[in-house]
PDB file of N, CA and C in Angstrom:
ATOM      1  N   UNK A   1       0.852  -1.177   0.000  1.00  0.00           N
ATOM      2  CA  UNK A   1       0.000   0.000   0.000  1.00  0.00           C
ATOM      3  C   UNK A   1       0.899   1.241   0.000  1.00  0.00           C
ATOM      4  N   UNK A   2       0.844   1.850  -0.723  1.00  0.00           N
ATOM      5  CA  UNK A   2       1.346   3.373  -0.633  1.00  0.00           C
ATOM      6  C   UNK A   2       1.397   4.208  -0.026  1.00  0.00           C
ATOM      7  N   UNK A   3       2.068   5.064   0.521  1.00  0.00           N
ATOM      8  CA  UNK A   3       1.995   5.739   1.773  1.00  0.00           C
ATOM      9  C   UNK A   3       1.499   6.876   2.315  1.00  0.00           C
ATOM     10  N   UNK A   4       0.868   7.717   0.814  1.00  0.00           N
ATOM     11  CA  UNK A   4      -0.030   8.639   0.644  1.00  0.00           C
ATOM     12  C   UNK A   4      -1.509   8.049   0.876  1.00  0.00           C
ATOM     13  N   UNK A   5      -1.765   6.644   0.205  1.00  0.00           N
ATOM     14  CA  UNK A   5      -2.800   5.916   0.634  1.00  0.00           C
ATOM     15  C   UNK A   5      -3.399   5.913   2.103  1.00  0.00           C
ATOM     16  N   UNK A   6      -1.790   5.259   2.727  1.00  0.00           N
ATOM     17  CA  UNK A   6      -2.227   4.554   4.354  1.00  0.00           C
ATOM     18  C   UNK A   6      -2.409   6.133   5.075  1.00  0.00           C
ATOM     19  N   UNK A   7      -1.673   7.026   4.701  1.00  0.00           N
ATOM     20  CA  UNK A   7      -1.756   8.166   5.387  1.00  0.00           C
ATOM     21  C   UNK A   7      -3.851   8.986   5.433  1.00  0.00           C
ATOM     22  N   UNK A   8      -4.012   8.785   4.066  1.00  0.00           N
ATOM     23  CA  UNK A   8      -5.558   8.967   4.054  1.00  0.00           C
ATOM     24  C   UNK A   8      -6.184   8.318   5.004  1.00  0.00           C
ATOM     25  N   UNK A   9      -6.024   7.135   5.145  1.00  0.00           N
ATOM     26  CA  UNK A   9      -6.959   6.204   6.166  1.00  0.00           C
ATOM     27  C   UNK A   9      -6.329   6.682   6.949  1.00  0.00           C
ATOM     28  N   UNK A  10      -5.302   7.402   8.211  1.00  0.00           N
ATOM     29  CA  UNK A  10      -5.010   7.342   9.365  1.00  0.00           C
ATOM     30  C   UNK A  10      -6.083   8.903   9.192  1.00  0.00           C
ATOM     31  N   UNK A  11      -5.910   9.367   8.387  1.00  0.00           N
ATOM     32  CA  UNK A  11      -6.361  10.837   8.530  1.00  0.00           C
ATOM     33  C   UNK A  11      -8.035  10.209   8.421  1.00  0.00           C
ATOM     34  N   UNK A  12      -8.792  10.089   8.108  1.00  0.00           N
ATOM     35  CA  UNK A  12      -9.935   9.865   7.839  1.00  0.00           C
ATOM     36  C   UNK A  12     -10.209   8.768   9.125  1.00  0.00           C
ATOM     37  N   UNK A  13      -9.603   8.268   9.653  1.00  0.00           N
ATOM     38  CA  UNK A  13      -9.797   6.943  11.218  1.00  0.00           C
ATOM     39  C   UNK A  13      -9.802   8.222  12.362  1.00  0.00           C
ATOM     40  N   UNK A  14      -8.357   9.057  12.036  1.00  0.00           N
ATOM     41  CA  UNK A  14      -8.420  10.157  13.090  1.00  0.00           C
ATOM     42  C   UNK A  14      -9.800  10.650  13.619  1.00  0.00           C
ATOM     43  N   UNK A  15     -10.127  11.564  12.099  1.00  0.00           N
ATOM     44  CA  UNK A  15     -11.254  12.139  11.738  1.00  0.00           C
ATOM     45  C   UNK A  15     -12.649  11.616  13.114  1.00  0.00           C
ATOM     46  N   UNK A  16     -12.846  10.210  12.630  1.00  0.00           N
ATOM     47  CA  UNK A  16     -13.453   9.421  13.197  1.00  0.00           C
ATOM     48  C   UNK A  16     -13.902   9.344  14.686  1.00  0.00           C
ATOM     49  N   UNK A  17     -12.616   9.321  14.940  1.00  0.00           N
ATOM     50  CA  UNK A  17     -12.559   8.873  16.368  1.00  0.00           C
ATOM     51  C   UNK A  17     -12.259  10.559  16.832  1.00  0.00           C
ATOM     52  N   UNK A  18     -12.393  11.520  16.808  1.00  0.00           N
ATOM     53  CA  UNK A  18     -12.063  12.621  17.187  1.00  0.00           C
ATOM     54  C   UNK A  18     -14.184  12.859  17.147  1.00  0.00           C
ATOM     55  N   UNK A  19     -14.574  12.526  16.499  1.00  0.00           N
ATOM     56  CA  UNK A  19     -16.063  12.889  16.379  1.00  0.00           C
ATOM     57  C   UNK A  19     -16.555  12.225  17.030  1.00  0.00           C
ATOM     58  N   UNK A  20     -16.457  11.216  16.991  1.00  0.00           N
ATOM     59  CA  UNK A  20     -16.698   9.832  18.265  1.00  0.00           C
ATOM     60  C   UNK A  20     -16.754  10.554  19.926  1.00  0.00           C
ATOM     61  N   UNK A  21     -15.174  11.199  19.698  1.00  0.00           N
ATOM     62  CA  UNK A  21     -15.246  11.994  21.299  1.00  0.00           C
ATOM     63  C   UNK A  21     -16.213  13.368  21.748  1.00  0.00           C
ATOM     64  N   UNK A  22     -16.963  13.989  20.403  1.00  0.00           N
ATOM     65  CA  UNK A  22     -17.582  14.743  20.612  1.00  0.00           C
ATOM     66  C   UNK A  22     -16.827  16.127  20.025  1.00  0.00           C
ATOM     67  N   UNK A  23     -15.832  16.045  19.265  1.00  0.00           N
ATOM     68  CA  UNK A  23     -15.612  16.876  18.185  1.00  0.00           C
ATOM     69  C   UNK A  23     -15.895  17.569  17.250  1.00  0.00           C
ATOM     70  N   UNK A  24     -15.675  18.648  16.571  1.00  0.00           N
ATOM     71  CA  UNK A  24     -16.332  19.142  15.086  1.00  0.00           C
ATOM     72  C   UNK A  24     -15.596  19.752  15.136  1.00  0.00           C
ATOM     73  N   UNK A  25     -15.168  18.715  13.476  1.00  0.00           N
ATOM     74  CA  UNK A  25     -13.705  18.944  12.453  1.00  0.00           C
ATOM     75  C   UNK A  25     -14.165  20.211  12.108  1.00  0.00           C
ATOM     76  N   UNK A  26     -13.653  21.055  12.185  1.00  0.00           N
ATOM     77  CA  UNK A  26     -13.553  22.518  11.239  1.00  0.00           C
ATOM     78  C   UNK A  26     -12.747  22.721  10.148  1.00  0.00           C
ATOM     79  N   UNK A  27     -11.725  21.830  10.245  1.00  0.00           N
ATOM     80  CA  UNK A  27     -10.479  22.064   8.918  1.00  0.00           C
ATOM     81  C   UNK A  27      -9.609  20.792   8.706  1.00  0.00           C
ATOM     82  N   UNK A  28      -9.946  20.309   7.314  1.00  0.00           N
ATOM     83  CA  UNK A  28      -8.576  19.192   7.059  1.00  0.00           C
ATOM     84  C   UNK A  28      -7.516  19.820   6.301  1.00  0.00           C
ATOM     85  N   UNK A  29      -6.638  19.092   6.298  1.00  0.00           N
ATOM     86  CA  UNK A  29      -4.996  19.304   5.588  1.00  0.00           C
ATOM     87  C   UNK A  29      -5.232  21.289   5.453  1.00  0.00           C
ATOM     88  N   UNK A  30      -4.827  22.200   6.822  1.00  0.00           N
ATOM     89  CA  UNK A  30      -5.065  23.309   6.396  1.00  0.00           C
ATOM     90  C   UNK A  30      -3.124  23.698   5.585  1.00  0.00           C
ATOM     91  N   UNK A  31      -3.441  24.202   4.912  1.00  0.00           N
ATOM     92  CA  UNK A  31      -2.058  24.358   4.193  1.00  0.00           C
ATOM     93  C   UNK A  31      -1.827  26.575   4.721  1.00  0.00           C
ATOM     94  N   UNK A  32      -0.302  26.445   4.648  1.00  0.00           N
ATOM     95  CA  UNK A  32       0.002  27.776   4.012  1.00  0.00           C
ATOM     96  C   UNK A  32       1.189  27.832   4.524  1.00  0.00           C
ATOM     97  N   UNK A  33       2.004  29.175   4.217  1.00  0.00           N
ATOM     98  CA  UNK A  33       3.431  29.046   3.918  1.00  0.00           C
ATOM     99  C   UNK A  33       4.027  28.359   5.068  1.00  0.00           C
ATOM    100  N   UNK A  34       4.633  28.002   5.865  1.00  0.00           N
ATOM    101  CA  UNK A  34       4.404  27.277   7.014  1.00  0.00           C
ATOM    102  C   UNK A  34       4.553  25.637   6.908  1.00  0.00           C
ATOM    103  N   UNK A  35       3.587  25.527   6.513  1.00  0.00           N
ATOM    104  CA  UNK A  35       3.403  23.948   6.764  1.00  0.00           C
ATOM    105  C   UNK A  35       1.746  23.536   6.420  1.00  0.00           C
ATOM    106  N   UNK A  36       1.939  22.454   7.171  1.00  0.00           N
ATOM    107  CA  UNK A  36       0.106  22.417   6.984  1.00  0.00           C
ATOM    108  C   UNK A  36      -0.481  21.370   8.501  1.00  0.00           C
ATOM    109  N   UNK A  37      -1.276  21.637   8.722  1.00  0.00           N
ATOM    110  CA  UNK A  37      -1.500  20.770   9.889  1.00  0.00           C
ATOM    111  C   UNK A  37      -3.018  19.987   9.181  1.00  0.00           C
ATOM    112  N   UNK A  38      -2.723  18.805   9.759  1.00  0.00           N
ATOM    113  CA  UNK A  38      -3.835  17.634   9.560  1.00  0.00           C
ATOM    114  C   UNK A  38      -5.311  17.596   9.532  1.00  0.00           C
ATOM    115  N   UNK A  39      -5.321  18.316  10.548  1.00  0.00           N
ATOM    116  CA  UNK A  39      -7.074  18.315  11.314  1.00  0.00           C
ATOM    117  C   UNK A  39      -6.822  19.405  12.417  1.00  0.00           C
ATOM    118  N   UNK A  40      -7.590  20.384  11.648  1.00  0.00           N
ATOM    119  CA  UNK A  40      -8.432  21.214  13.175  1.00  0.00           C
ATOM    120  C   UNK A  40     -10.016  20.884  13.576  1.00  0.00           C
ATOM    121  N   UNK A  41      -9.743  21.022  14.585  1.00  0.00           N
ATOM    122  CA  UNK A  41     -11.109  20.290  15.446  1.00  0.00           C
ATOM    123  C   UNK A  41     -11.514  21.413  17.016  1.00  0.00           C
ATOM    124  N   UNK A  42     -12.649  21.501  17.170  1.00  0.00           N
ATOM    125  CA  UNK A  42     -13.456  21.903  18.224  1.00  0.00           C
ATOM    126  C   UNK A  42     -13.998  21.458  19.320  1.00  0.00           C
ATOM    127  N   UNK A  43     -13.915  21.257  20.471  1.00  0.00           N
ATOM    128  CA  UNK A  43     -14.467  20.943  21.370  1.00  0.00           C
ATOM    129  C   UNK A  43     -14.967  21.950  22.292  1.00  0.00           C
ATOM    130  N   UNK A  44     -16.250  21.946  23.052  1.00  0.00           N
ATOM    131  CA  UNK A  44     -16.576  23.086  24.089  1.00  0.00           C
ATOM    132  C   UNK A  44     -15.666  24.265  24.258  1.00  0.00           C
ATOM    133  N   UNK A  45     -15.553  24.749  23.064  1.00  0.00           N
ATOM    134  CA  UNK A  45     -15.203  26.091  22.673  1.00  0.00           C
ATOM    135  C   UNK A  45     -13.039  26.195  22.978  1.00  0.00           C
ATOM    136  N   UNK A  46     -12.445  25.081  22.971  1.00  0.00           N
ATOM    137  CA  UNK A  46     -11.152  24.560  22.918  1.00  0.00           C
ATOM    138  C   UNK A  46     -10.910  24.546  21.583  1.00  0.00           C
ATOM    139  N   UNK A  47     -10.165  24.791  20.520  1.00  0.00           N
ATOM    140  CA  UNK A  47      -9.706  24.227  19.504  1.00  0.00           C
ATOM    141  C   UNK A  47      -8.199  23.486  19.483  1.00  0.00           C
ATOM    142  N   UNK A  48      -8.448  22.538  18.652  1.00  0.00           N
ATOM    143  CA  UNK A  48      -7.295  21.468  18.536  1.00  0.00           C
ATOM    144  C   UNK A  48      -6.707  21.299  17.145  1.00  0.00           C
ATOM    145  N   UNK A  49      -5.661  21.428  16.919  1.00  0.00           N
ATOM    146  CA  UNK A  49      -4.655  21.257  16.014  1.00  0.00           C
ATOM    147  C   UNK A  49      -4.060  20.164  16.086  1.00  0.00           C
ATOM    148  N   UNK A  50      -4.328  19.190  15.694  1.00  0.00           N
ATOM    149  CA  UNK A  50      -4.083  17.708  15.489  1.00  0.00           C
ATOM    150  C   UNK A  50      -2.973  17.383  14.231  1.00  0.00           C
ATOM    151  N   UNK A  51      -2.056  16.336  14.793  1.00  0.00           N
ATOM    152  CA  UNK A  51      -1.178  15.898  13.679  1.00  0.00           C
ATOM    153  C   UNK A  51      -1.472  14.229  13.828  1.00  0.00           C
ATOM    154  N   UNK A  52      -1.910  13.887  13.049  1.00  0.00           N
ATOM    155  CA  UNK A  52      -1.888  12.236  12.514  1.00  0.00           C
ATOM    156  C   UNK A  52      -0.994  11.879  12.270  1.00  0.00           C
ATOM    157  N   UNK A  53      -0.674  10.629  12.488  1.00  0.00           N
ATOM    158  CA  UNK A  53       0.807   9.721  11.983  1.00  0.00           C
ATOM    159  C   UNK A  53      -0.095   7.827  11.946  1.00  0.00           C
ATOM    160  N   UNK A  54       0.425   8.077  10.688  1.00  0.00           N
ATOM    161  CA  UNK A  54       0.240   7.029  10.651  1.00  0.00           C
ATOM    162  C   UNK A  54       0.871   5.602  10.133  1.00  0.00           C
ATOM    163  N   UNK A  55       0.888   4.230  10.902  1.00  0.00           N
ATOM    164  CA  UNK A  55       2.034   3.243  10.862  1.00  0.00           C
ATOM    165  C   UNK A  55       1.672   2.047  10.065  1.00  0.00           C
ATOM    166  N   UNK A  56       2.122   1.372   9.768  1.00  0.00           N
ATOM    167  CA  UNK A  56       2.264   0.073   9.402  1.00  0.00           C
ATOM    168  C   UNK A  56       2.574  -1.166  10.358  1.00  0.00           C
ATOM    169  N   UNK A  57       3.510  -0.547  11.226  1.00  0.00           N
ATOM    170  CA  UNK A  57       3.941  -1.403  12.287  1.00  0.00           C
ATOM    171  C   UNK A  57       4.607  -0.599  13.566  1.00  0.00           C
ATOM    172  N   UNK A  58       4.816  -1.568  13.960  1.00  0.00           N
ATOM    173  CA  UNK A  58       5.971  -0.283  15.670  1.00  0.00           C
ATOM    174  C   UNK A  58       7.384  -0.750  14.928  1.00  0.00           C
ATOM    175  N   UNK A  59       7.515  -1.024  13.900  1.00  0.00           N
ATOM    176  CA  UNK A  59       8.948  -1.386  13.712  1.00  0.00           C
ATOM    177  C   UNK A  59      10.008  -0.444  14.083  1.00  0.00           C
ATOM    178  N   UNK A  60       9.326   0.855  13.671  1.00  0.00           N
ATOM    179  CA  UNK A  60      10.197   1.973  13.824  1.00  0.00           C
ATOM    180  C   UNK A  60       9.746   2.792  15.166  1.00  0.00           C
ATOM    181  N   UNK A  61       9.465   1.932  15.579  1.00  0.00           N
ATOM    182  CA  UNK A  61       8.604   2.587  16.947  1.00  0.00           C
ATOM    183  C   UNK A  61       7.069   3.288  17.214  1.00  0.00           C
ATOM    184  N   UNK A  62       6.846   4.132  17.864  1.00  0.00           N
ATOM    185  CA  UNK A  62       5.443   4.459  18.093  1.00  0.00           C
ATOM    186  C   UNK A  62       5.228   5.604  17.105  1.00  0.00           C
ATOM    187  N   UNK A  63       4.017   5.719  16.263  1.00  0.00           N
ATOM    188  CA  UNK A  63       3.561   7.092  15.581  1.00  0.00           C
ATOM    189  C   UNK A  63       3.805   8.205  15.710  1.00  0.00           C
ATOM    190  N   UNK A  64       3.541   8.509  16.942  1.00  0.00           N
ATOM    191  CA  UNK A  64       3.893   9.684  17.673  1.00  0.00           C
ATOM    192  C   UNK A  64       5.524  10.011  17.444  1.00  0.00           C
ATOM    193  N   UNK A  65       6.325   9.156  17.710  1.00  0.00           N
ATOM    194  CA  UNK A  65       7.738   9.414  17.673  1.00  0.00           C
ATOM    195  C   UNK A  65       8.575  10.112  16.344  1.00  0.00           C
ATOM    196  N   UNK A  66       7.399  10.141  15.369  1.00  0.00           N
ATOM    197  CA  UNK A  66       7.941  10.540  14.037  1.00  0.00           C
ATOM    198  C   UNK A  66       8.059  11.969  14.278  1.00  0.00           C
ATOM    199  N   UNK A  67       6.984  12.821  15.150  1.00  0.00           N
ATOM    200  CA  UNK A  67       6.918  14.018  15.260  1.00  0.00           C
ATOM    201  C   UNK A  67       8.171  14.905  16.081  1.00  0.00           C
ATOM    202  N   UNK A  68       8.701  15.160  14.965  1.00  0.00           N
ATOM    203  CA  UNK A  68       9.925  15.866  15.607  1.00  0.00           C
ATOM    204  C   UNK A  68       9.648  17.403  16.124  1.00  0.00           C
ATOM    205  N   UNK A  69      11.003  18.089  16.827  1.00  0.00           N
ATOM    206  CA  UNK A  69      10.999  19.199  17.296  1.00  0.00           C
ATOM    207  C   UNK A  69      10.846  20.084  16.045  1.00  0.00           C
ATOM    208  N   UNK A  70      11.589  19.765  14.694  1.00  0.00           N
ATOM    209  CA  UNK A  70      11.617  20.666  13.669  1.00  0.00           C
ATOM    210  C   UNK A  70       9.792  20.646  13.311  1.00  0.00           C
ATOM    211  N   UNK A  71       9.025  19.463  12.973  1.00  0.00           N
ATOM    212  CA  UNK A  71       7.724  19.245  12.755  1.00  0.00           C
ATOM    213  C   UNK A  71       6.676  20.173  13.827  1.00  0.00           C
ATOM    214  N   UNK A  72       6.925  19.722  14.784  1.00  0.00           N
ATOM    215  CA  UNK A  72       6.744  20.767  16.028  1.00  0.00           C
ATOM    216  C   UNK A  72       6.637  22.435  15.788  1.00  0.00           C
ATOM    217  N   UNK A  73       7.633  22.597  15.352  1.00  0.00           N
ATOM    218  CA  UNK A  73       7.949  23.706  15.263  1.00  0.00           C
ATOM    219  C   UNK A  73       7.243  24.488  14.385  1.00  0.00           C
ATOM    220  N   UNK A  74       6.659  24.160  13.117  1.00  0.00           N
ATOM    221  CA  UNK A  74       5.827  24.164  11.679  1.00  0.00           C
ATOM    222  C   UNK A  74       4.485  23.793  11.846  1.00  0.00           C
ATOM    223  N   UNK A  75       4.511  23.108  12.512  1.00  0.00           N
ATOM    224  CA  UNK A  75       3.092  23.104  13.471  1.00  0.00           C
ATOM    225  C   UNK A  75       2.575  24.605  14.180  1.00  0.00           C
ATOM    226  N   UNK A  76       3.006  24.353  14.907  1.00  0.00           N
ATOM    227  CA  UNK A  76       3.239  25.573  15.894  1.00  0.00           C
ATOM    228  C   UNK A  76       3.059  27.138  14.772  1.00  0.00           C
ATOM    229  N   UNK A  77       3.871  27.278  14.059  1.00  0.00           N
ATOM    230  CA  UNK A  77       3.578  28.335  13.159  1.00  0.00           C
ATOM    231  C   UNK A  77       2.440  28.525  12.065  1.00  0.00           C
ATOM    232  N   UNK A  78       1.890  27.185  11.571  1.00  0.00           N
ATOM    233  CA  UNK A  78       0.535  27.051  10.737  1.00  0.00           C
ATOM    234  C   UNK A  78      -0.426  27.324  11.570  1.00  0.00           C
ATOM    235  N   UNK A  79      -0.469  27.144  12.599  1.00  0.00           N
ATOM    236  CA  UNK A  79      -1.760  27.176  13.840  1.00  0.00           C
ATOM    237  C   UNK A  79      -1.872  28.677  13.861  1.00  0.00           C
ATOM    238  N   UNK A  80      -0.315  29.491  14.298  1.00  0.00           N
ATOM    239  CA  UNK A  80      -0.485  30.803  14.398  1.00  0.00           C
ATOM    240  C   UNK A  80      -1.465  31.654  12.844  1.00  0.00           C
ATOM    241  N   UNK A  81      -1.140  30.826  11.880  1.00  0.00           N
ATOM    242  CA  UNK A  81      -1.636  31.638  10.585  1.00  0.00           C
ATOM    243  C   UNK A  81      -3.184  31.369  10.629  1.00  0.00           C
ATOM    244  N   UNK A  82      -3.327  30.420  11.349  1.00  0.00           N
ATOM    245  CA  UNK A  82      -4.834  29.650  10.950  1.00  0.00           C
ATOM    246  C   UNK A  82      -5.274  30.675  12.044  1.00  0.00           C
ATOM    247  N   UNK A  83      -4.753  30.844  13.371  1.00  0.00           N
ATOM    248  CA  UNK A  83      -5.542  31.937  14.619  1.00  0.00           C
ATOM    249  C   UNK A  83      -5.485  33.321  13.812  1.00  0.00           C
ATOM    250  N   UNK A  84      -4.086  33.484  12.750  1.00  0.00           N
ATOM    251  CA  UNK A  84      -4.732  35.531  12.642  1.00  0.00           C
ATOM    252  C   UNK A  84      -5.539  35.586  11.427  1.00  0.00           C
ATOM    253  N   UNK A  85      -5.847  34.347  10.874  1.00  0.00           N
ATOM    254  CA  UNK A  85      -7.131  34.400   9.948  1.00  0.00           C
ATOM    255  C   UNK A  85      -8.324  34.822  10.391  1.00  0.00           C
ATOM    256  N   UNK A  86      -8.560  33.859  11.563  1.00  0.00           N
ATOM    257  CA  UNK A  86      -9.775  34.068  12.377  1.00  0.00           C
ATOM    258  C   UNK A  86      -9.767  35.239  13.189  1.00  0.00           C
ATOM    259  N   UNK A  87      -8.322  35.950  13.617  1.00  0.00           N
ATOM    260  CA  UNK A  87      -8.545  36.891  13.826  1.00  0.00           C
ATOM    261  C   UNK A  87      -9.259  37.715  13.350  1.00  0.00           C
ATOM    262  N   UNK A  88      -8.597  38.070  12.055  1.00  0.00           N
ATOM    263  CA  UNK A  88      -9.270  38.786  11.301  1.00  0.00           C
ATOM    264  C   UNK A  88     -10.305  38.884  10.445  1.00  0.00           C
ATOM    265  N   UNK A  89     -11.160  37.855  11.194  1.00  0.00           N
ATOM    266  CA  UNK A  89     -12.877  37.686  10.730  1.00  0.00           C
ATOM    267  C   UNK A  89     -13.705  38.091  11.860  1.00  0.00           C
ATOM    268  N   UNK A  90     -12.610  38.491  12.981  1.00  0.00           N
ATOM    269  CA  UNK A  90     -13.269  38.690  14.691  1.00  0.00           C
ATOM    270  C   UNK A  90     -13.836  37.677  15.157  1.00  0.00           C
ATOM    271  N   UNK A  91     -13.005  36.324  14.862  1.00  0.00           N
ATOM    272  CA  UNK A  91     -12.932  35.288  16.180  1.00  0.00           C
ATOM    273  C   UNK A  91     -11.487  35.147  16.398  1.00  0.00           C
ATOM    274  N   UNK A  92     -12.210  35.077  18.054  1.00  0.00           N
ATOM    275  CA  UNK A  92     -10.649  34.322  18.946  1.00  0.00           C
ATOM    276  C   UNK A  92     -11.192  33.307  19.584  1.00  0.00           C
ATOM    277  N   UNK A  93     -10.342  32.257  19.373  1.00  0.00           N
ATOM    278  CA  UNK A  93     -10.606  31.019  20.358  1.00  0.00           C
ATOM    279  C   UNK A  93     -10.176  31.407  21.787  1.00  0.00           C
ATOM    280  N   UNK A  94     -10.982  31.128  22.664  1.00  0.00           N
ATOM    281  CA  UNK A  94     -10.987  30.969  23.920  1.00  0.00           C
ATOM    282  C   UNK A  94      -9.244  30.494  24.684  1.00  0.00           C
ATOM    283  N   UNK A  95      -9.004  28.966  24.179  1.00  0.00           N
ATOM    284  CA  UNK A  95      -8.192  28.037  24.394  1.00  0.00           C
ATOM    285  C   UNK A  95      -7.590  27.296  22.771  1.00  0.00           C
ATOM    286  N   UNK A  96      -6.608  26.794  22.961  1.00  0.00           N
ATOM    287  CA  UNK A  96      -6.493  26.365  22.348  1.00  0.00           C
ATOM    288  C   UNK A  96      -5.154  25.138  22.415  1.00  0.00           C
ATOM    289  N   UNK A  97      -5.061  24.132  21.814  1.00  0.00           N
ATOM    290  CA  UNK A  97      -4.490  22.882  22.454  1.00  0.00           C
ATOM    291  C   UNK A  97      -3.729  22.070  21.020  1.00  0.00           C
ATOM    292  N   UNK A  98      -2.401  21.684  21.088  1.00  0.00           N
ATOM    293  CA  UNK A  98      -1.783  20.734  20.293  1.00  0.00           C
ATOM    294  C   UNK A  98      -2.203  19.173  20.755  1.00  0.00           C
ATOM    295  N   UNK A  99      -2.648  18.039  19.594  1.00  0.00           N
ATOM    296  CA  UNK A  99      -2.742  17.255  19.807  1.00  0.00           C
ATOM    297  C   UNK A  99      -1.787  15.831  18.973  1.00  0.00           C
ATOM    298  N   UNK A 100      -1.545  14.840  18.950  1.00  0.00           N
ATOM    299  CA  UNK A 100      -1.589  14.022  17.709  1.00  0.00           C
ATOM    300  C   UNK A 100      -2.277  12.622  18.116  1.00  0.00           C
ATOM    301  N   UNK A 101      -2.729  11.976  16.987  1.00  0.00           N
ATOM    302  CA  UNK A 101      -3.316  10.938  16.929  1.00  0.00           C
ATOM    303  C   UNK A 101      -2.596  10.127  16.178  1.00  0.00           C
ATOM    304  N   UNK A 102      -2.477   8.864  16.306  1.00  0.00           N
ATOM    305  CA  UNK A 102      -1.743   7.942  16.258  1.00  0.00           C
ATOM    306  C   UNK A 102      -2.927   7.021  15.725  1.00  0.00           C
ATOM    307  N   UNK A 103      -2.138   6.069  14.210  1.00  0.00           N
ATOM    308  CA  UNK A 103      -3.097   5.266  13.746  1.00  0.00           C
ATOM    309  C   UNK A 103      -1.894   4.213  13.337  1.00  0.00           C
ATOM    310  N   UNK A 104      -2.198   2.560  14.041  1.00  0.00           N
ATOM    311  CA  UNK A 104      -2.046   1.828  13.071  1.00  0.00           C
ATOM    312  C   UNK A 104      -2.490   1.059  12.626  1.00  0.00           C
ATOM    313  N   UNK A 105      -2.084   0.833  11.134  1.00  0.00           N
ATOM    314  CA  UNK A 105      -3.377  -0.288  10.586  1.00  0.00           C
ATOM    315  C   UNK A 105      -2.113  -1.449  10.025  1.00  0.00           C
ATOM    316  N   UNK A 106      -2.611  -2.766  11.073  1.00  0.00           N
ATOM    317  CA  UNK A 106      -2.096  -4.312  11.283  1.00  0.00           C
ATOM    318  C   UNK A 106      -2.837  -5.174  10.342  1.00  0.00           C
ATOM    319  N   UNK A 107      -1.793  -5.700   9.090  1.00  0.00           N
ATOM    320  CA  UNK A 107      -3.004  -7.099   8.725  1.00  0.00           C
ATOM    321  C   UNK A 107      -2.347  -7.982   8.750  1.00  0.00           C
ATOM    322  N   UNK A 108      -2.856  -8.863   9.612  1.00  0.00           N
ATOM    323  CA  UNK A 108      -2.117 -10.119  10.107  1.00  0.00           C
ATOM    324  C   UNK A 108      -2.684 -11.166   9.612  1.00  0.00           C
ATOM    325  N   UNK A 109      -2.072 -11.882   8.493  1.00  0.00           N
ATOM    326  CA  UNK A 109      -2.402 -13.167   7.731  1.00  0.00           C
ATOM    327  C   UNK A 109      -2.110 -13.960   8.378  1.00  0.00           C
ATOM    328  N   UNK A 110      -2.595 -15.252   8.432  1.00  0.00           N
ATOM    329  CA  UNK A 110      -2.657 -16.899   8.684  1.00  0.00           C
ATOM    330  C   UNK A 110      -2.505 -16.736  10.344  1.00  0.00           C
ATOM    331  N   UNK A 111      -3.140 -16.012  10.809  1.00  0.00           N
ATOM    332  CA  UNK A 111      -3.148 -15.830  12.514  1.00  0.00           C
ATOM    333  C   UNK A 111      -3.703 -17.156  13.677  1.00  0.00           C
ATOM    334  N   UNK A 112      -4.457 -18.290  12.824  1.00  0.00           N
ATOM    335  CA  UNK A 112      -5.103 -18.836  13.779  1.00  0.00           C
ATOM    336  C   UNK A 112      -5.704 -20.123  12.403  1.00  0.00           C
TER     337      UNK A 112
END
């Protein structure tokens, strides 16, 4: 499977399970000079900036671990562009929170 592929399904499972918790996605793949972050999402007036990772296996360790300080960092600055947008429509979020979600998808042949 391709890795633009598996990456859709972690993003779209994210999606999922972020609505599941009582979420509303406001923004996928937001792009701009910066970077782009995955999923923005809403909760009781909190917004979340979510980064997905998604695995094949723990071979290389946990999902999460891919997210580096440099990634971090580009994160961190797309969020700022995405807040003085809304600034400048006259919203401010209340709060606001970094998250990531972690997806892996296991297919385990001849198991039993």
């Amino acid at each position: 499977m391709d890795n633009r592929l598996i990456g859709q399904i972690g993003e779209n499972a994210a999606a999922d399970i972020l609505m599941a918790k009582g979420y509303t996605i406001l923004k996928r793949n937001y792009r701009c000079k910066h970077g782009e972050i995955d999923i923005i999402a809403e909760k009781y007036g909190e917004m979340s900036f979510v980064e997905v990772k998604t695995r094949q296996s723990y071979q290389f360790g946990r999902p999460c671990e891919a997210v580096s300080e440099e990634k971090k960092r580009h994160i961190r600055k797309t969020a700022r562009c995405y807040l003085d947008e809304l600034r400048a429509k006259g919203y401010i979020p209340r709060r606001y929170d970094f998250q990531i979600v972690e997806v892996t998808i296991q297919h385990m042949e001849h198991v039993f």
